[in-house]
Structure formats: C-alpha cells, structure tokens
N, C-alpha and C. Protein backbone atom coordinates (compact mmCIF):
# COMPACT_ATOMS: atom_id res chain seq x y z
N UNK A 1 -96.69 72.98 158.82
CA UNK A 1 -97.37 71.75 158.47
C UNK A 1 -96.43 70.56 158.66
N UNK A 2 -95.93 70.22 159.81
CA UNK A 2 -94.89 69.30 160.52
C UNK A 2 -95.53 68.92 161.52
N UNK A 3 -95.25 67.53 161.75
CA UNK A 3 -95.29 66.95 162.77
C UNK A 3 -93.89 66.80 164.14
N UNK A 4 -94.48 66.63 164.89
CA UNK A 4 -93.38 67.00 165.93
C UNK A 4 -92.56 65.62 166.27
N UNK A 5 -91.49 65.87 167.06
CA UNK A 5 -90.61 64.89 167.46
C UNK A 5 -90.04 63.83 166.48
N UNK A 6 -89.23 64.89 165.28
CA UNK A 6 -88.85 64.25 164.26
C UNK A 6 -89.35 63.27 163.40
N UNK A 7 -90.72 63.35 163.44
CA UNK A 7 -91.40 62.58 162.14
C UNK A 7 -92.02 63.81 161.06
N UNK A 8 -91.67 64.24 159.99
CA UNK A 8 -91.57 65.15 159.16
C UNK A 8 -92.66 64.88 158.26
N UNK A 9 -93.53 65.43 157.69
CA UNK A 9 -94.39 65.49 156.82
C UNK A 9 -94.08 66.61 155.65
N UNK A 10 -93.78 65.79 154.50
CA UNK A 10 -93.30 66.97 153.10
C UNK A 10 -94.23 67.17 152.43
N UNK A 11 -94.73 68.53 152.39
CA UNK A 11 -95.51 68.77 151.77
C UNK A 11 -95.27 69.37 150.11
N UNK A 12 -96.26 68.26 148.89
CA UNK A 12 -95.54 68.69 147.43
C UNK A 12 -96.47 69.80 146.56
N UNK A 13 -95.91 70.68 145.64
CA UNK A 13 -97.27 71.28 144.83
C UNK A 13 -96.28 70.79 143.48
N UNK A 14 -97.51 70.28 142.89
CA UNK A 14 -97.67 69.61 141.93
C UNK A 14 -97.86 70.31 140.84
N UNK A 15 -96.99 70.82 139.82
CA UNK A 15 -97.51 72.08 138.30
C UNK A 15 -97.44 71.29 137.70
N UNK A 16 -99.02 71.20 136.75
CA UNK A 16 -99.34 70.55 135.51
C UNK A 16 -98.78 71.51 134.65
N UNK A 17 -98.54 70.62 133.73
CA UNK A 17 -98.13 71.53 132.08
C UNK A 17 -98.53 71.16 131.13
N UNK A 18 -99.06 72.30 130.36
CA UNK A 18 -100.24 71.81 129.34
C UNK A 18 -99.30 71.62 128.02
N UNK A 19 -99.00 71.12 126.73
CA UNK A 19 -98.66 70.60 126.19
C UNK A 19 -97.51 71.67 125.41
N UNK A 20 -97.79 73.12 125.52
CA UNK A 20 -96.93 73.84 125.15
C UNK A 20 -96.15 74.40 125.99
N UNK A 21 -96.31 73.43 127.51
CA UNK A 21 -95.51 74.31 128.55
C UNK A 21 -95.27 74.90 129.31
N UNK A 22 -97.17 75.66 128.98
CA UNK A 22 -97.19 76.64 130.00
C UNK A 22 -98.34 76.37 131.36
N UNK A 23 -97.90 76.62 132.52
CA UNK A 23 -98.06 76.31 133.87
C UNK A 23 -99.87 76.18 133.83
N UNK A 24 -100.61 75.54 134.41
CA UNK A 24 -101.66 75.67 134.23
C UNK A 24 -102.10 76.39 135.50
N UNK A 25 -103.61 77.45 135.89
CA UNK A 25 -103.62 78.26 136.79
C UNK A 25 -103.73 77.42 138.13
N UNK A 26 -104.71 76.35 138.39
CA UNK A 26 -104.61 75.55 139.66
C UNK A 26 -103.60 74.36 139.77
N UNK A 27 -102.96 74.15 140.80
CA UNK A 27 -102.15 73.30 140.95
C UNK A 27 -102.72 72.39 142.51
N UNK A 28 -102.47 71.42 142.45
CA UNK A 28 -102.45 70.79 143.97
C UNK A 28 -101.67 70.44 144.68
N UNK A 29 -102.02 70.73 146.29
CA UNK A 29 -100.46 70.76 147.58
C UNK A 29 -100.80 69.30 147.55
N UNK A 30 -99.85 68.51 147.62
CA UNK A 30 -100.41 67.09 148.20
C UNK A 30 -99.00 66.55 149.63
N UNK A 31 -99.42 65.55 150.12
CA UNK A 31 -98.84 65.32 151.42
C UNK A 31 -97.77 64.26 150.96
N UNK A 32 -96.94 63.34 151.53
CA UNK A 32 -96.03 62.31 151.17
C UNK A 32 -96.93 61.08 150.69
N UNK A 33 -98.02 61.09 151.23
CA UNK A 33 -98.62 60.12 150.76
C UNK A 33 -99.08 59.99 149.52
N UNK A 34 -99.46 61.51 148.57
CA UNK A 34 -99.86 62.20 147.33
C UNK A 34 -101.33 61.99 147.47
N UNK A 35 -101.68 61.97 148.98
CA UNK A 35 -103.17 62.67 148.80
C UNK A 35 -103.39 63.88 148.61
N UNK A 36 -104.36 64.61 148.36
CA UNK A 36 -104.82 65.95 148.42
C UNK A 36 -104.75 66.72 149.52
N UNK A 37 -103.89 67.69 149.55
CA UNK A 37 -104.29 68.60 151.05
C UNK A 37 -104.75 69.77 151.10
N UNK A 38 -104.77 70.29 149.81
CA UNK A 38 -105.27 71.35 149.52
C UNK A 38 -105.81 72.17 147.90
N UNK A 39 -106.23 72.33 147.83
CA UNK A 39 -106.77 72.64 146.05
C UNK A 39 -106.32 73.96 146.05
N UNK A 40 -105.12 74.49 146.04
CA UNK A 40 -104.87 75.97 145.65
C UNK A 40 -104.00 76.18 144.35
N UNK A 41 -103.71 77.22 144.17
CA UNK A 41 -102.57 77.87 143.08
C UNK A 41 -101.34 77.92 143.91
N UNK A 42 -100.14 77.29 143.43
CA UNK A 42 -98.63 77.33 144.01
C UNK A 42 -98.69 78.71 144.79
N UNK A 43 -98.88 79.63 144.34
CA UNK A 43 -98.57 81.19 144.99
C UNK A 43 -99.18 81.43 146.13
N UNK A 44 -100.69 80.72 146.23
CA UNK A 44 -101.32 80.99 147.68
C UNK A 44 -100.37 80.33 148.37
N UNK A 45 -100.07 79.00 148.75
CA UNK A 45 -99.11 78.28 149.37
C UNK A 45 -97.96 78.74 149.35
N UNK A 46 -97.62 79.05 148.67
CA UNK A 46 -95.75 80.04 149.40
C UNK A 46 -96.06 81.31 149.75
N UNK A 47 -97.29 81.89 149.56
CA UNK A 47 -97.44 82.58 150.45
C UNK A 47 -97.82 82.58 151.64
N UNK A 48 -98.14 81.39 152.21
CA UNK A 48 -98.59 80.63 153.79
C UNK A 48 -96.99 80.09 154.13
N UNK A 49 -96.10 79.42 153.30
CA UNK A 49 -94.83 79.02 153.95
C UNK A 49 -93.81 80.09 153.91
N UNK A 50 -93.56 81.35 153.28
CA UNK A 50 -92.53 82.30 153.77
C UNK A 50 -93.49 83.25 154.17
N UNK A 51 -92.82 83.63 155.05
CA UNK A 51 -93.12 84.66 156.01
C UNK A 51 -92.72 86.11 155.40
N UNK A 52 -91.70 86.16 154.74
CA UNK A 52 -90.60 87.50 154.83
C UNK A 52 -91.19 88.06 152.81
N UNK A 53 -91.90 89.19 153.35
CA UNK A 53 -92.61 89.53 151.55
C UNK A 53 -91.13 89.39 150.56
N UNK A 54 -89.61 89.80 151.14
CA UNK A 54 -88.86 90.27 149.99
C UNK A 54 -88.27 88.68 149.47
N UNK A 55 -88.37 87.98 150.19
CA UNK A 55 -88.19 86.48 149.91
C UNK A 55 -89.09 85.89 149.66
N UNK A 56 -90.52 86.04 149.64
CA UNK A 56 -91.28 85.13 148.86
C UNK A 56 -91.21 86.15 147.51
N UNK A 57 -90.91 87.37 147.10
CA UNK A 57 -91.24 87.92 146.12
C UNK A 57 -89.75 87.12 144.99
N UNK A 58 -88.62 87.17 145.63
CA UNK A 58 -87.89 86.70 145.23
C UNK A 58 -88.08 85.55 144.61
N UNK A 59 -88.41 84.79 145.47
CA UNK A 59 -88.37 82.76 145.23
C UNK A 59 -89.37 83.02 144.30
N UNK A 60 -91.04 83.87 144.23
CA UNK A 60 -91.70 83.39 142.85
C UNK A 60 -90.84 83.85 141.27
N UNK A 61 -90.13 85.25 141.63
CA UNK A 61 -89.48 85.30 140.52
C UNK A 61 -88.60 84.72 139.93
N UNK A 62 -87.80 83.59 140.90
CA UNK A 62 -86.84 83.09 140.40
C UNK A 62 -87.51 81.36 140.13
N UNK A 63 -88.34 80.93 140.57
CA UNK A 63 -89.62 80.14 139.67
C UNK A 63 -89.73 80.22 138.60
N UNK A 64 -90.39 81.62 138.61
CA UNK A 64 -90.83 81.73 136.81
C UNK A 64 -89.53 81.88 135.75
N UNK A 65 -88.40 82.36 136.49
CA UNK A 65 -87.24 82.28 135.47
C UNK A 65 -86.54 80.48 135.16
N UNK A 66 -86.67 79.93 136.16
CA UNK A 66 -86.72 78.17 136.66
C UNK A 66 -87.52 77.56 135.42
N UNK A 67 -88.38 78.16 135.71
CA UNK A 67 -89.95 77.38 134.57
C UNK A 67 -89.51 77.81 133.03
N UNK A 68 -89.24 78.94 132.68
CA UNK A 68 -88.88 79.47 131.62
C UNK A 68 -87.50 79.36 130.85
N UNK A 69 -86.64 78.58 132.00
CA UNK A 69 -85.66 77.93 131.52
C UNK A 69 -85.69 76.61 131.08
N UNK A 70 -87.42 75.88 131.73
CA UNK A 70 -87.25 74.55 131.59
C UNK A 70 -86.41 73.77 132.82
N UNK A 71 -86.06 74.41 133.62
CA UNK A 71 -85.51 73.70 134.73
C UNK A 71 -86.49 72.42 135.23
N UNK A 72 -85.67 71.05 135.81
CA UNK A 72 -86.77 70.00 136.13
C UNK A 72 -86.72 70.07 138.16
N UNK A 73 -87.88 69.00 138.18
CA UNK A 73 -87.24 68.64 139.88
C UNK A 73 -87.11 69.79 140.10
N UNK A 74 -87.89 70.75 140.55
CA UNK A 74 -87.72 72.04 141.47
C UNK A 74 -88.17 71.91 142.83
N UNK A 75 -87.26 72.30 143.40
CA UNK A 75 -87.42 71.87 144.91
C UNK A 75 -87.38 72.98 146.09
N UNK A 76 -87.72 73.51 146.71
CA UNK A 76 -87.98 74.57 147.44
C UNK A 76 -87.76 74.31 149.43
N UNK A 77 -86.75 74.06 149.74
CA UNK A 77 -86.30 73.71 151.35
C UNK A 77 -86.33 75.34 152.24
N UNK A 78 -86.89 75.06 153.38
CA UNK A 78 -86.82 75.99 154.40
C UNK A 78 -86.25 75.48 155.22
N UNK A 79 -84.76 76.47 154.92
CA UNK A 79 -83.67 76.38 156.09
C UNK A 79 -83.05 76.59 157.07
N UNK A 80 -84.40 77.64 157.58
CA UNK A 80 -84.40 78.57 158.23
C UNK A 80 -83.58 78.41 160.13
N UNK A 81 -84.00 76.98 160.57
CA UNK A 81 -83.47 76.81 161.44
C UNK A 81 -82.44 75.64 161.21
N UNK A 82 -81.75 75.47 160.44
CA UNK A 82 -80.79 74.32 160.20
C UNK A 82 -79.54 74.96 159.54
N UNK A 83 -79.74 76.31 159.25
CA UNK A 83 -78.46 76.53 158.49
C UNK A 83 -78.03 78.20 158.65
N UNK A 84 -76.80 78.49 158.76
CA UNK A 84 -76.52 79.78 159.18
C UNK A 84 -76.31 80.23 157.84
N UNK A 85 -76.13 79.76 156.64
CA UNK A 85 -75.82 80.15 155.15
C UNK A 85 -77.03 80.84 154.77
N UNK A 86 -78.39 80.42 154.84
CA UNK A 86 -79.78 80.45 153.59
C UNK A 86 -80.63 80.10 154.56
N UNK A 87 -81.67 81.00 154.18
CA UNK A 87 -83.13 80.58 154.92
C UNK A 87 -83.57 79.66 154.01
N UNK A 88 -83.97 79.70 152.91
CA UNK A 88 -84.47 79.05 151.92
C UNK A 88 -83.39 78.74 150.86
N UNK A 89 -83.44 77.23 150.39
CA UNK A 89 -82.52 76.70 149.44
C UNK A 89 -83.91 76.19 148.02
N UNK A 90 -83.55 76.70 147.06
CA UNK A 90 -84.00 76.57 145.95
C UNK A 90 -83.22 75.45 144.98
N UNK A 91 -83.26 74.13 144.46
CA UNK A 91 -82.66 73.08 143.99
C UNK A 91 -83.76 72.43 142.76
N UNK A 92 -82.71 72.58 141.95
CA UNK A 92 -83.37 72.02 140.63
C UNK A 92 -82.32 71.63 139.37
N UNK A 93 -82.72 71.04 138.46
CA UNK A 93 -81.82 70.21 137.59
C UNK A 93 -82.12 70.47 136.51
N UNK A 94 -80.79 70.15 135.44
CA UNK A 94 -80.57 70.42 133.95
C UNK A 94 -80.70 69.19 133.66
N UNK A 95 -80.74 69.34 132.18
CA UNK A 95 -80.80 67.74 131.63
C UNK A 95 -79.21 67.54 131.35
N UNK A 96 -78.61 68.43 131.18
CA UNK A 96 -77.03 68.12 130.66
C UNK A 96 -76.29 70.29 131.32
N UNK A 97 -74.73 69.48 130.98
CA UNK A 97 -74.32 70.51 131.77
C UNK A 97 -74.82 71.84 131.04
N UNK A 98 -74.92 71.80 129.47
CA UNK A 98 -74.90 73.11 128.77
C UNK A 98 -76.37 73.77 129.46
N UNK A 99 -77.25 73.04 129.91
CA UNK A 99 -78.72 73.26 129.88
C UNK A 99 -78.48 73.38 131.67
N UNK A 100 -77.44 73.36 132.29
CA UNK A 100 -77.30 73.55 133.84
C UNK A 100 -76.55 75.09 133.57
N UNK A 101 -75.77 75.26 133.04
CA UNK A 101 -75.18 76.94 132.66
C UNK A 101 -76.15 77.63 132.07
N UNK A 102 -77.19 77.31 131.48
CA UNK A 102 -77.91 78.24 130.88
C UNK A 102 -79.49 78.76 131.54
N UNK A 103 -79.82 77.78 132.77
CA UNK A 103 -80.15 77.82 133.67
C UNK A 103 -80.08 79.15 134.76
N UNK A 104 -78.57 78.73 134.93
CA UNK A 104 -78.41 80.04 136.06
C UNK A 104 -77.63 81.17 135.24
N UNK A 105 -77.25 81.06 133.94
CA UNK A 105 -77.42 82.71 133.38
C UNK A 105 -78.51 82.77 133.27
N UNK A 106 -79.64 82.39 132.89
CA UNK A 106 -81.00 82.87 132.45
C UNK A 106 -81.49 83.74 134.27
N UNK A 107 -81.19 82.60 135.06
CA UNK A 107 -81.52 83.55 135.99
C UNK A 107 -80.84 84.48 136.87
N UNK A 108 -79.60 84.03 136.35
CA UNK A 108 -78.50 85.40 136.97
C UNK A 108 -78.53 86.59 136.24
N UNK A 109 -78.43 86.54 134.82
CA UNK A 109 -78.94 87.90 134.24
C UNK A 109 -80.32 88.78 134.19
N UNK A 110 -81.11 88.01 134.18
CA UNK A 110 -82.23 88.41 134.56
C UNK A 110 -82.68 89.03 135.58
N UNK A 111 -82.28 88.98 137.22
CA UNK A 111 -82.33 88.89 138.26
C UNK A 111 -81.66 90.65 138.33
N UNK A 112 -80.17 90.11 137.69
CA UNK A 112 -79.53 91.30 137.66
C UNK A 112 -80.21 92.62 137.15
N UNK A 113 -80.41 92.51 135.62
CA UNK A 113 -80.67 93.79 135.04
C UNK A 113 -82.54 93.71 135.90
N UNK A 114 -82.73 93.14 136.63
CA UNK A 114 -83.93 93.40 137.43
C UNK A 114 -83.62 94.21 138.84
N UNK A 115 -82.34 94.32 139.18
CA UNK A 115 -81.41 95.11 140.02
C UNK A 115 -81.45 93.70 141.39
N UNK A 116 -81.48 92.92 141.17
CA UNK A 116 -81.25 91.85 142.35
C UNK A 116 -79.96 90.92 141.83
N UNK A 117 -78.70 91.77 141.82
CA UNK A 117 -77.68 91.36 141.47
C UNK A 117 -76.87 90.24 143.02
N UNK A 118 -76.47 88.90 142.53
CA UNK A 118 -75.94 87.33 143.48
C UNK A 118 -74.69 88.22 144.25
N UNK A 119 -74.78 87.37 145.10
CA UNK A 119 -73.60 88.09 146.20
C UNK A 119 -72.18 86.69 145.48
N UNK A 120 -72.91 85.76 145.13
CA UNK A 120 -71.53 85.31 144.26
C UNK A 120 -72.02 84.45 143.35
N UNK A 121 -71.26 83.24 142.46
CA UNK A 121 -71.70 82.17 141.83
C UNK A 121 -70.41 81.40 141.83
N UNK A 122 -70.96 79.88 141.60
CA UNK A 122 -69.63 79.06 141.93
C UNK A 122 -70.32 77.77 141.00
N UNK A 123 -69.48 77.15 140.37
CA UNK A 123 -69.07 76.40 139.50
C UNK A 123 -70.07 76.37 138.13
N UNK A 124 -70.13 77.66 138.03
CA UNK A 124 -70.61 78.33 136.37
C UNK A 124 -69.99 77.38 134.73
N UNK A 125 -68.50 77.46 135.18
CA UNK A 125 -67.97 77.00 133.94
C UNK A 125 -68.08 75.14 133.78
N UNK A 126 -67.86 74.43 134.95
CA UNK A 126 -68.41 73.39 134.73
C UNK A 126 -69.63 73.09 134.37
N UNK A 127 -70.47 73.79 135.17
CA UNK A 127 -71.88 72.96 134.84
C UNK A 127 -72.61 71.86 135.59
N UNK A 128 -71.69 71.17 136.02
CA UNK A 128 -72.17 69.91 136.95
C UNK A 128 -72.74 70.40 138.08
N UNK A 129 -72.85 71.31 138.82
CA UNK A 129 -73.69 72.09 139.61
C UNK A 129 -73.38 73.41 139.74
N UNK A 130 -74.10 74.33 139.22
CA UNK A 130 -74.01 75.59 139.82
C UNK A 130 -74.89 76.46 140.83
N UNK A 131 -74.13 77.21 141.66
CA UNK A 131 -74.84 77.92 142.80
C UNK A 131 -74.81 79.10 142.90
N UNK A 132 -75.85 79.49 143.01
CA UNK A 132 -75.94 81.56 142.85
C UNK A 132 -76.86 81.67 144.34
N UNK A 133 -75.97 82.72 145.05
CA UNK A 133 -76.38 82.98 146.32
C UNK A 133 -76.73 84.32 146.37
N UNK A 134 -78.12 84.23 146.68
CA UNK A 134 -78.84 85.83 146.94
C UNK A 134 -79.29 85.89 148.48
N UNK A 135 -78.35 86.06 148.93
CA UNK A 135 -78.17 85.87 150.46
C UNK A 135 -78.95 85.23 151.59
N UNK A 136 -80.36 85.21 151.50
CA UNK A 136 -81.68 84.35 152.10
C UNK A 136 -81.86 83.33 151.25
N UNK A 137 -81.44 83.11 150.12
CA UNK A 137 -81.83 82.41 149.04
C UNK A 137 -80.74 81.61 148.43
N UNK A 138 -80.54 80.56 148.02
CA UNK A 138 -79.69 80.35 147.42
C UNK A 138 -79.81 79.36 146.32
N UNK A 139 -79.89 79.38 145.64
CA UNK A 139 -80.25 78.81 144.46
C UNK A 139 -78.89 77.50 143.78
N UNK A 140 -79.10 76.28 143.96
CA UNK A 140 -78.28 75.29 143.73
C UNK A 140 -79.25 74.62 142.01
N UNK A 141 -78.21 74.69 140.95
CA UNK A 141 -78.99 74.03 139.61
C UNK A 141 -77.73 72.71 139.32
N UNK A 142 -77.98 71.42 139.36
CA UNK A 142 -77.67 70.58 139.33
C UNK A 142 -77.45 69.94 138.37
N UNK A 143 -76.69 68.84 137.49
CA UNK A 143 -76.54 67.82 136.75
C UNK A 143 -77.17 67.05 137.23
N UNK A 144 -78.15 65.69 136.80
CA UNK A 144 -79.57 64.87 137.61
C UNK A 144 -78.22 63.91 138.02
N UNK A 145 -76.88 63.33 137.75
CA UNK A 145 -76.24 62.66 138.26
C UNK A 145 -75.87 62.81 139.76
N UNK A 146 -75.16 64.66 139.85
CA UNK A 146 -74.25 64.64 140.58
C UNK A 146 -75.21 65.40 141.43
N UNK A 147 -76.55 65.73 141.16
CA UNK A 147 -77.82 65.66 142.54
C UNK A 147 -77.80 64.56 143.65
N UNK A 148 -78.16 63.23 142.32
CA UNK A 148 -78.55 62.09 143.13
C UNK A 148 -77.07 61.37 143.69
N UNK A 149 -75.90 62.03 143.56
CA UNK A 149 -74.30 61.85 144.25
C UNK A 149 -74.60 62.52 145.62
N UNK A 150 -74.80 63.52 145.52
CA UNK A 150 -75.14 64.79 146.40
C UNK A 150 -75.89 64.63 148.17
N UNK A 151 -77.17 64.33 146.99
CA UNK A 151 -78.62 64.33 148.14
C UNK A 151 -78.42 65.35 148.70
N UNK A 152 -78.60 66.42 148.59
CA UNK A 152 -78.39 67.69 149.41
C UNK A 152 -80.19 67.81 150.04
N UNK A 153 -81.48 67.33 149.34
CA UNK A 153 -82.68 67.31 150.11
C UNK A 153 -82.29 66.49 151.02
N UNK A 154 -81.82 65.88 151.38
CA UNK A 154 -81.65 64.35 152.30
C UNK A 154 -80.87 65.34 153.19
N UNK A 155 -80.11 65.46 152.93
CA UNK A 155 -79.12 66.25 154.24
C UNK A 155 -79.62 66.87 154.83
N UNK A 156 -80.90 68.03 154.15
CA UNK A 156 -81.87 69.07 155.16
C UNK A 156 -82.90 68.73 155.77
N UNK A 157 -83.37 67.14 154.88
CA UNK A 157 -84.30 66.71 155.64
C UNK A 157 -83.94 65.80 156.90
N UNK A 158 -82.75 64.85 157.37
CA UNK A 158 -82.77 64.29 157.82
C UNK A 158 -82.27 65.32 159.27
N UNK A 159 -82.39 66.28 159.80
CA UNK A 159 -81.43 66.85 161.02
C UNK A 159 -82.49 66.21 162.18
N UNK A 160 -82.46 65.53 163.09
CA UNK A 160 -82.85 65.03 163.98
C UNK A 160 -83.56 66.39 165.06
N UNK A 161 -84.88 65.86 165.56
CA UNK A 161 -85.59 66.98 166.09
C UNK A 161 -86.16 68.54 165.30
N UNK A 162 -85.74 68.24 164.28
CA UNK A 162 -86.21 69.65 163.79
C UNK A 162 -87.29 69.68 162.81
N UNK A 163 -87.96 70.77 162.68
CA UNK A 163 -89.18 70.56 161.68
C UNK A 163 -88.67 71.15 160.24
N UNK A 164 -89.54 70.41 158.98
CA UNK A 164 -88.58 70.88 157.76
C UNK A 164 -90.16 70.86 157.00
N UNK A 165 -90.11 71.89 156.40
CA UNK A 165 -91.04 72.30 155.17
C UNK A 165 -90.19 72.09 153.57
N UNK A 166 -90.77 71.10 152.69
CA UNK A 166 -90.30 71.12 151.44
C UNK A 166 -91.48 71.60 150.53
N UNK A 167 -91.60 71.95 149.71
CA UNK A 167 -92.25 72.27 148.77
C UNK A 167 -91.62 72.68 147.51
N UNK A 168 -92.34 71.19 146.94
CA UNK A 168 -91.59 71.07 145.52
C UNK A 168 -92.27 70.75 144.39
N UNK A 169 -91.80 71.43 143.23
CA UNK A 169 -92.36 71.61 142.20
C UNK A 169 -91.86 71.20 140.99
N UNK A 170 -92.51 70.26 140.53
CA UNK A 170 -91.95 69.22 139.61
C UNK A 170 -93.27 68.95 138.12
N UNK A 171 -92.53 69.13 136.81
CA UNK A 171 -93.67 69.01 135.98
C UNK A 171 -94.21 67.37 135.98
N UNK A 172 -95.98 67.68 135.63
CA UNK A 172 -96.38 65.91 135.36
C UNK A 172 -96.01 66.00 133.74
C-alpha cells in the first residue's frame, strides 16, 4: 500500500481504549491523511502486511505484551528492504526510564519462558532506550525524549526510492 517513485503513503491502525484499558475489538487502518481506509481489527491487517506466519505470530505477541505493559506510540516499520539487521522494527515508548526497563523485561521474560528466548539486549540498565533483538524482529523501547533525539521512524522512512509500510499503533 505505497506509492511509487518515492512518495510514501503510511498507513496507521488506530486502538481505541476503553476506559479500563482494554483494546476494543474493531479498530481503524487510516491513511496520512486520517481518512478511513479500511474498517478492520489490527490482526486482519498485519496479517495482509507480513508475509512470514512465524513473524507475524511473533509481532502480535509481542503487541499484546507492549499493550499489557502500557507501552505508548507503538510503531511497527517494515524493513525488509532497507536493512540487513531486521525485517521488521517494532518502536515504542515509556513514560520514564523505570517504565522503559520494565517494558522490555515484561517482554523479555515472557517471550522467554514462552521459549522465544532474544539473541541479545542492549542498554537494559539505563533505560533511556532499550533493544531486544529476536532476529527478524527487533524491538527498540524508548525514553519519549531520546526517541524524538533519535527519529529512528524518520531514518526508515526517508531512504530515497524505496517503498516503506508503517503501521502504527497508538492509544486515543
């Protein structure tokens, strides 16, 4: 769902949250403009943008551990032709560092005793961003400062000539 010759169209899904939190069943894809492009549930739609079952099975589980941590700004990049590291980069933010560490233990342990143990993690004890790499996947959880220092969406979106799928998931 790109347009060609480097004019990019990002496509967003939008999760309402009902007052205790929890995800409501329909969500809407909308375009940059935040019209409507489609009336589905988040899951039909990542299941139209990954291709590969053990990586979309992955990315929804590590969603619902995202959501259940309270993680904000969830952001979902296909990196598939821009980067030799990660097909898919998963990016989302803490409100403070303790709530950025507790983030990616919630989903590093979890993941684990689920037997999908990270091929590494890197800057755990700070907090100001941490990254857990499940080899197609890589999961970046941020401080909202040293994101918007960062721009790491900006970097994947801007590669000249190439097509980029975002899909991101952010509470109203």
């Amino acid at each position: 769902m790109t347009d060609k010759c480097g004019i990019r169209t990002f496509y967003h899904l939008i999760l309402s949250y009902k007052r205790n939190l929890v995800a409501e069943k329909d969500t809407v894809l909308k375009n940059s403009d935040n019209k409507v492009a489609y009336e589905l549930n988040y899951e039909n739609n990542l299941d139209k943008a990954i291709a590969d079952d053990s990586d979309r099975a992955l990315i929804k589980r590590i969603l619902e551990l995202l959501e259940d941590a309270k993680a904000e700004e969830i952001v979902l990049i296909d990196a598939q032709h821009r980067s030799s590291l990660a097909d898919y980069l998963l990016i989302c933010e803490g409100r403070s560092q303790l709530h950025c560490r507790g983030i990616a233990e919630n989903v590093e342990h979890n993941l684990k005793r689920e037997g999908e143990a990270s091929l590494g993690i890197e800057g755990e004890r700070e907090g100001n961003w941490v990254l857990l790499d499940y080899g197609n996947i890589i999961l970046h959880v941020f401080h909202p400062e040293i994101r918007k220092y960062y721009r790491l969406e900006e970097l994947y979106e801007q590669v000249p000539g190439q097509n980029c799928t975002k899909i991101s998931m952010t509470s109203e």
